[in-house]
PDB file of N, CA and C in Angstrom:
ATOM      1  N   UNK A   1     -13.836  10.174 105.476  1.00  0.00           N
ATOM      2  CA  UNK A   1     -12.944   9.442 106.356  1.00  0.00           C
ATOM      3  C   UNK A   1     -12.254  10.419 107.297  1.00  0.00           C
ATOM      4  N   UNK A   2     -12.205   9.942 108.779  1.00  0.00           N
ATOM      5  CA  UNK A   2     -11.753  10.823 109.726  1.00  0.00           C
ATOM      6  C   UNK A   2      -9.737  10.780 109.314  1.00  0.00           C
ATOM      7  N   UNK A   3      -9.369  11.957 109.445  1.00  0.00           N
ATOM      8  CA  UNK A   3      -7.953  12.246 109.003  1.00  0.00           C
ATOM      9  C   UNK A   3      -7.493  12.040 110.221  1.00  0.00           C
ATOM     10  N   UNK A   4      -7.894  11.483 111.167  1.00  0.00           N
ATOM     11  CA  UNK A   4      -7.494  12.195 112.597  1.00  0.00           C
ATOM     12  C   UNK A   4      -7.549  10.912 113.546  1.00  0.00           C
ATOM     13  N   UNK A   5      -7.658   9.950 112.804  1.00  0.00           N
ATOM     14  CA  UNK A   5      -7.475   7.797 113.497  1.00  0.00           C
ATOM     15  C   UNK A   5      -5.849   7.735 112.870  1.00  0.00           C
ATOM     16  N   UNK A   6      -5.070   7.035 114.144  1.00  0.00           N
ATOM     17  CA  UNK A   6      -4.072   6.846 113.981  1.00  0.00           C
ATOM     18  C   UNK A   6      -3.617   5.265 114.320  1.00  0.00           C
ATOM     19  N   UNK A   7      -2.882   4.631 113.566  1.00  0.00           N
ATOM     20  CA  UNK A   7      -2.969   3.608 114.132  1.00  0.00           C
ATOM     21  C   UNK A   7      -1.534   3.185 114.734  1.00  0.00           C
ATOM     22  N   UNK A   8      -1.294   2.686 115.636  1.00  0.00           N
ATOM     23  CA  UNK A   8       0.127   2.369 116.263  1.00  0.00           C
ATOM     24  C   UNK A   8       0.508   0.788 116.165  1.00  0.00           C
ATOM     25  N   UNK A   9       1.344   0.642 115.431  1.00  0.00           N
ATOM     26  CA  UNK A   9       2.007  -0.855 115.420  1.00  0.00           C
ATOM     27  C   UNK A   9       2.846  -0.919 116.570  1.00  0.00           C
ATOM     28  N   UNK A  10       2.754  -2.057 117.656  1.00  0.00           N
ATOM     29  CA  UNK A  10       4.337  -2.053 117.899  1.00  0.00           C
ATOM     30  C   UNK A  10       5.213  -3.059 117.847  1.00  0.00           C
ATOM     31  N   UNK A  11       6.197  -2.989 117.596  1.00  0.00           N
ATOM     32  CA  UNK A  11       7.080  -3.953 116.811  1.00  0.00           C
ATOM     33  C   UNK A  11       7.962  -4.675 118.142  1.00  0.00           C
ATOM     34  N   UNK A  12       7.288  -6.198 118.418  1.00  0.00           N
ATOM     35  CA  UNK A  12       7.810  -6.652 119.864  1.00  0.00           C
ATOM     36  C   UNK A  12       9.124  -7.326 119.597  1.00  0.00           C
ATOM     37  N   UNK A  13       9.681  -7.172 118.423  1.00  0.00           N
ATOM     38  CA  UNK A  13      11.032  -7.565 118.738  1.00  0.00           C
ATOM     39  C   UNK A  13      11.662  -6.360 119.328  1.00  0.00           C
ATOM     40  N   UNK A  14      11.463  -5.217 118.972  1.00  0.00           N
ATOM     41  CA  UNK A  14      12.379  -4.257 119.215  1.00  0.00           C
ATOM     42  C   UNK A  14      11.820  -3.666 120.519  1.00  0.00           C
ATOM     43  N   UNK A  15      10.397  -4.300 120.814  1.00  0.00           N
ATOM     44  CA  UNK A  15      10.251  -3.469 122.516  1.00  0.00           C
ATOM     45  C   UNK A  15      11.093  -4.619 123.295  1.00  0.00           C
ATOM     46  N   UNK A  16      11.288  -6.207 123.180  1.00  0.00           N
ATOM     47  CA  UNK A  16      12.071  -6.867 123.689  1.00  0.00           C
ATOM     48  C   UNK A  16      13.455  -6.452 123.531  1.00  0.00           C
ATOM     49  N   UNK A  17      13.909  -6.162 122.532  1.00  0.00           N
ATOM     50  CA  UNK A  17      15.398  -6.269 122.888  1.00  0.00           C
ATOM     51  C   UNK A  17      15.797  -4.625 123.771  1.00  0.00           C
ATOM     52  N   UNK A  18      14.821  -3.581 123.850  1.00  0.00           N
ATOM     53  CA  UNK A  18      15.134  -2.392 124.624  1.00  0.00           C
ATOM     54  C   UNK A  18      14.401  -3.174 126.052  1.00  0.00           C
ATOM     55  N   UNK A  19      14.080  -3.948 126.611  1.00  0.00           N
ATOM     56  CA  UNK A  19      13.354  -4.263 127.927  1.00  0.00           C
ATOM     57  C   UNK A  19      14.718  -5.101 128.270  1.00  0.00           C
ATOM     58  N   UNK A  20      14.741  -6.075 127.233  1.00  0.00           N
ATOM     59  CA  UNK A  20      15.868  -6.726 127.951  1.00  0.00           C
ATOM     60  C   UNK A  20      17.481  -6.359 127.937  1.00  0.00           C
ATOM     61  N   UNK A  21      17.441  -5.095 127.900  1.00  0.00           N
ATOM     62  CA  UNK A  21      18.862  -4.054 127.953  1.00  0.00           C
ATOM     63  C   UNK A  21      18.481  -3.500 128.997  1.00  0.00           C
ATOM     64  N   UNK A  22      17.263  -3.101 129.514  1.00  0.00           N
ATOM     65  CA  UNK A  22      16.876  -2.646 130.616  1.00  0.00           C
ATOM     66  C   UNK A  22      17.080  -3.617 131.226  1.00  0.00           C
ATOM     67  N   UNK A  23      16.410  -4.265 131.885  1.00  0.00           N
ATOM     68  CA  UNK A  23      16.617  -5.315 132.709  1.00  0.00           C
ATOM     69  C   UNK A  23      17.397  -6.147 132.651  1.00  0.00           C
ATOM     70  N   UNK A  24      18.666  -6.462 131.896  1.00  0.00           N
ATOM     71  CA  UNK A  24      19.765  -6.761 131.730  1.00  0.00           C
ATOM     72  C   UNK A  24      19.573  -8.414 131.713  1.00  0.00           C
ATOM     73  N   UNK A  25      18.721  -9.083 131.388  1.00  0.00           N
ATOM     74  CA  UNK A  25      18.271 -10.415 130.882  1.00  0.00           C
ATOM     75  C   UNK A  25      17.303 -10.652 129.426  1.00  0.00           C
ATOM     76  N   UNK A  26      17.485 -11.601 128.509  1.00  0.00           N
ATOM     77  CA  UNK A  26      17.011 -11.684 127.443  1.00  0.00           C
ATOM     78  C   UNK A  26      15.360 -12.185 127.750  1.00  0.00           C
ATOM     79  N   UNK A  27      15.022 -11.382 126.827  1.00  0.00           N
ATOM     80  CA  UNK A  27      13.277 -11.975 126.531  1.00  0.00           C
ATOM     81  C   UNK A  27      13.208 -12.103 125.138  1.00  0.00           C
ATOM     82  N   UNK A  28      12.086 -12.724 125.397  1.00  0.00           N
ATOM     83  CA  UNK A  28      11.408 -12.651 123.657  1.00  0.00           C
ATOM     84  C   UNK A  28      10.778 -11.761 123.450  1.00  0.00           C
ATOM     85  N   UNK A  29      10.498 -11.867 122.280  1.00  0.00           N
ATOM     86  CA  UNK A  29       9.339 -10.953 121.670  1.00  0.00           C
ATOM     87  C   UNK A  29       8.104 -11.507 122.311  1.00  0.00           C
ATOM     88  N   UNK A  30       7.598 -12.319 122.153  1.00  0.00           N
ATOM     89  CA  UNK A  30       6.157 -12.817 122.310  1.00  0.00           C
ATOM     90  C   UNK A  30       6.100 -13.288 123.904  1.00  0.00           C
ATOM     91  N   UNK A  31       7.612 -13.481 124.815  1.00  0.00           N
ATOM     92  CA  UNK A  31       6.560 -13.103 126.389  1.00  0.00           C
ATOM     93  C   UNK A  31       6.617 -11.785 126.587  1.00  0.00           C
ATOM     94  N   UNK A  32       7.307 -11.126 126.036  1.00  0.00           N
ATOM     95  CA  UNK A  32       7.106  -9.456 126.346  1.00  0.00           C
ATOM     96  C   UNK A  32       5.572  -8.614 125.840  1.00  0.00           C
ATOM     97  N   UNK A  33       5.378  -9.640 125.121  1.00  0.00           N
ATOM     98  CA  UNK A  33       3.491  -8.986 124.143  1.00  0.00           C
ATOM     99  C   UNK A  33       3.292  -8.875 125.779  1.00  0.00           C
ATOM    100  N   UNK A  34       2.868 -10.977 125.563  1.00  0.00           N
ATOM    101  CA  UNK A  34       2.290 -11.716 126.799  1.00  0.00           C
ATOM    102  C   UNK A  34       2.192 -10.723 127.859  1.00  0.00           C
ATOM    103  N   UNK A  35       2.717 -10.649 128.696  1.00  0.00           N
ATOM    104  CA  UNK A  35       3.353  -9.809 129.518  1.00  0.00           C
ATOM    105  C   UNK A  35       2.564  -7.922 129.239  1.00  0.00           C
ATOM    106  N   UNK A  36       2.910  -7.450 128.486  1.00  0.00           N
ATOM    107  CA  UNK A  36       2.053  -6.402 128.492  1.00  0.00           C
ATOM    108  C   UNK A  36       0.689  -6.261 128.064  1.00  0.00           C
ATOM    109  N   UNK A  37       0.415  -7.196 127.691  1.00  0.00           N
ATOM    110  CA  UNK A  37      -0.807  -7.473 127.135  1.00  0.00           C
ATOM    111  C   UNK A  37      -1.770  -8.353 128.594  1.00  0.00           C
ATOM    112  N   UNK A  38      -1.420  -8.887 129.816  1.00  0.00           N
ATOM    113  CA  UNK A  38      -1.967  -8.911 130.852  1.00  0.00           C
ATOM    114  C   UNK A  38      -1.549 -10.719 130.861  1.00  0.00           C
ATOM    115  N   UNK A  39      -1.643 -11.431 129.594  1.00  0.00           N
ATOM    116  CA  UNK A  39      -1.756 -12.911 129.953  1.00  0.00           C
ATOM    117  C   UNK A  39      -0.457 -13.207 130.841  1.00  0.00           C
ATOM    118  N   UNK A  40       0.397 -12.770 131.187  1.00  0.00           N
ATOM    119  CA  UNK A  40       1.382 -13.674 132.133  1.00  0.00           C
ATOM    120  C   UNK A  40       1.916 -12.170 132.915  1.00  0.00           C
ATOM    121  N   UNK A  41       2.170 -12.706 134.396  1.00  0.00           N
ATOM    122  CA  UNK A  41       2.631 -11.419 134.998  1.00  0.00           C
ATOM    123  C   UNK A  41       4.237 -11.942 135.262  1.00  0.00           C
ATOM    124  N   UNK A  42       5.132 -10.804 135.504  1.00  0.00           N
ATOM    125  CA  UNK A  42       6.587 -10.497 135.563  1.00  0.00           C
ATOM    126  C   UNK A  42       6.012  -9.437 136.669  1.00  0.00           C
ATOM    127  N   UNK A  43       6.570  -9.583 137.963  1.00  0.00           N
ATOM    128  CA  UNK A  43       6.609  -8.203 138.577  1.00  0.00           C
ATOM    129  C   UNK A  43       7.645  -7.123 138.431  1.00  0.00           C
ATOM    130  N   UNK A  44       9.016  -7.707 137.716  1.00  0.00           N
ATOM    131  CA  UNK A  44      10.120  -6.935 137.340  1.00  0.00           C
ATOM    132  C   UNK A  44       9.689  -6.501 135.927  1.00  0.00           C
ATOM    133  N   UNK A  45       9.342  -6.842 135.096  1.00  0.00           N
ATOM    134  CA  UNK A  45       9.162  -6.170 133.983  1.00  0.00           C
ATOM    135  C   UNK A  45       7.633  -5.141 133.654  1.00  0.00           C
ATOM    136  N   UNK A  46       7.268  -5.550 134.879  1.00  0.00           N
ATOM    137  CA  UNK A  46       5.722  -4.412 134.563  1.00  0.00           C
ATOM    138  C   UNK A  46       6.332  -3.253 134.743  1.00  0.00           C
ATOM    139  N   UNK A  47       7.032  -2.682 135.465  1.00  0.00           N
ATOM    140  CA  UNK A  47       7.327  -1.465 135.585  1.00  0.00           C
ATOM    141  C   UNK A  47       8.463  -0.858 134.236  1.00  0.00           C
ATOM    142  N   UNK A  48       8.549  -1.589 133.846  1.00  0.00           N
ATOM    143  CA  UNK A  48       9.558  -1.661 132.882  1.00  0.00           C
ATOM    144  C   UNK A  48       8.666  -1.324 131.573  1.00  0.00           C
ATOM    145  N   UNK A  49       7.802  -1.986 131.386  1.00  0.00           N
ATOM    146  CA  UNK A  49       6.625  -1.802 130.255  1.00  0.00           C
ATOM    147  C   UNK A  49       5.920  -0.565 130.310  1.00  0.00           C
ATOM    148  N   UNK A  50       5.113  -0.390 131.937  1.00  0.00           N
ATOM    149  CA  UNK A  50       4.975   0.965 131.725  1.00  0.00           C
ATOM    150  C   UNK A  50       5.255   2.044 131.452  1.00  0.00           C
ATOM    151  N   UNK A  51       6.904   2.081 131.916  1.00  0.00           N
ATOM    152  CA  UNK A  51       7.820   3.372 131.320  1.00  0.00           C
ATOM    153  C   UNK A  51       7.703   3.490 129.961  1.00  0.00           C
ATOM    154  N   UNK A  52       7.825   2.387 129.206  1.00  0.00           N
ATOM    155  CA  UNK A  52       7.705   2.759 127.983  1.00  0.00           C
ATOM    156  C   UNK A  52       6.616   2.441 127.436  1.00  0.00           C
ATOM    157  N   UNK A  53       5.414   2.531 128.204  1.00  0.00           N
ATOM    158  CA  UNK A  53       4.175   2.615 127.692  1.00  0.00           C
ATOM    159  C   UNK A  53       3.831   1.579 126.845  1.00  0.00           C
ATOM    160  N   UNK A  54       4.433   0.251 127.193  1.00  0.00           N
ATOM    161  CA  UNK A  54       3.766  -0.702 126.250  1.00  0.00           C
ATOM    162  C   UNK A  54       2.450  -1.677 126.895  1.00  0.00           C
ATOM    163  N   UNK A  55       1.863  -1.203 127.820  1.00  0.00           N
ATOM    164  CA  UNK A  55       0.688  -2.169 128.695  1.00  0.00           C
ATOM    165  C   UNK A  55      -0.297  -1.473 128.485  1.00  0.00           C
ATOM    166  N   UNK A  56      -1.558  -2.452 128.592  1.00  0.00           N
ATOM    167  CA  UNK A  56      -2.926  -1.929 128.096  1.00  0.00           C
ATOM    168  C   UNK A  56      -3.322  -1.373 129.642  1.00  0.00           C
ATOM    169  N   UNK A  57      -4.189  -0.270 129.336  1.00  0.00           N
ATOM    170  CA  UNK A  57      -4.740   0.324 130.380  1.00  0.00           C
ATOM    171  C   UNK A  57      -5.125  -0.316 131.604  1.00  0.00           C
ATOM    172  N   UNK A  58      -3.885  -0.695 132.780  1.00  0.00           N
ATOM    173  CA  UNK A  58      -4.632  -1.544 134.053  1.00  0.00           C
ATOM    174  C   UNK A  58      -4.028  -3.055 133.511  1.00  0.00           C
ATOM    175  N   UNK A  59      -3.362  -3.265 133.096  1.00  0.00           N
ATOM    176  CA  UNK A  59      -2.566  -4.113 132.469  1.00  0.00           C
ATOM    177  C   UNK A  59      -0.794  -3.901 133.219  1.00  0.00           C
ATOM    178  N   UNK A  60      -0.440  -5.378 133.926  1.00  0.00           N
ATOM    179  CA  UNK A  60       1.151  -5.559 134.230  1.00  0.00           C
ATOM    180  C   UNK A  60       1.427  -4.615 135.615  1.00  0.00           C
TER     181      UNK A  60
END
């Protein structure tokens, strides 16, 4: 077994409640996935996701 696969959870309550301290309006957890995950666009919060690196490659 490779020692060297890592796997990353990320926990969308807590990327929501740091996005929506950023952006100073409440989200959820699950439109913030949405949202970085490509199914719904926010043009204020894509840039917001990318900083903290939560969008899939070419995603938001």
């Amino acid at each position: 077994m490779d020692n060297n696969l890592t796997v990353t959870k990320i926990s969308w309550v807590k990327a929501a409640a740091k996005v929506s301290e950023i952006a100073g309006k409440p989200y959820s957890a699950q439109y913030i996935r949405e949202v970085a995950n490509g199914y719904r666009t926010n043009k204020q919060l894509a840039p917001i996701l990318k900083d903290l690196g939560l969008t899939n490659k070419g995603v938001a």
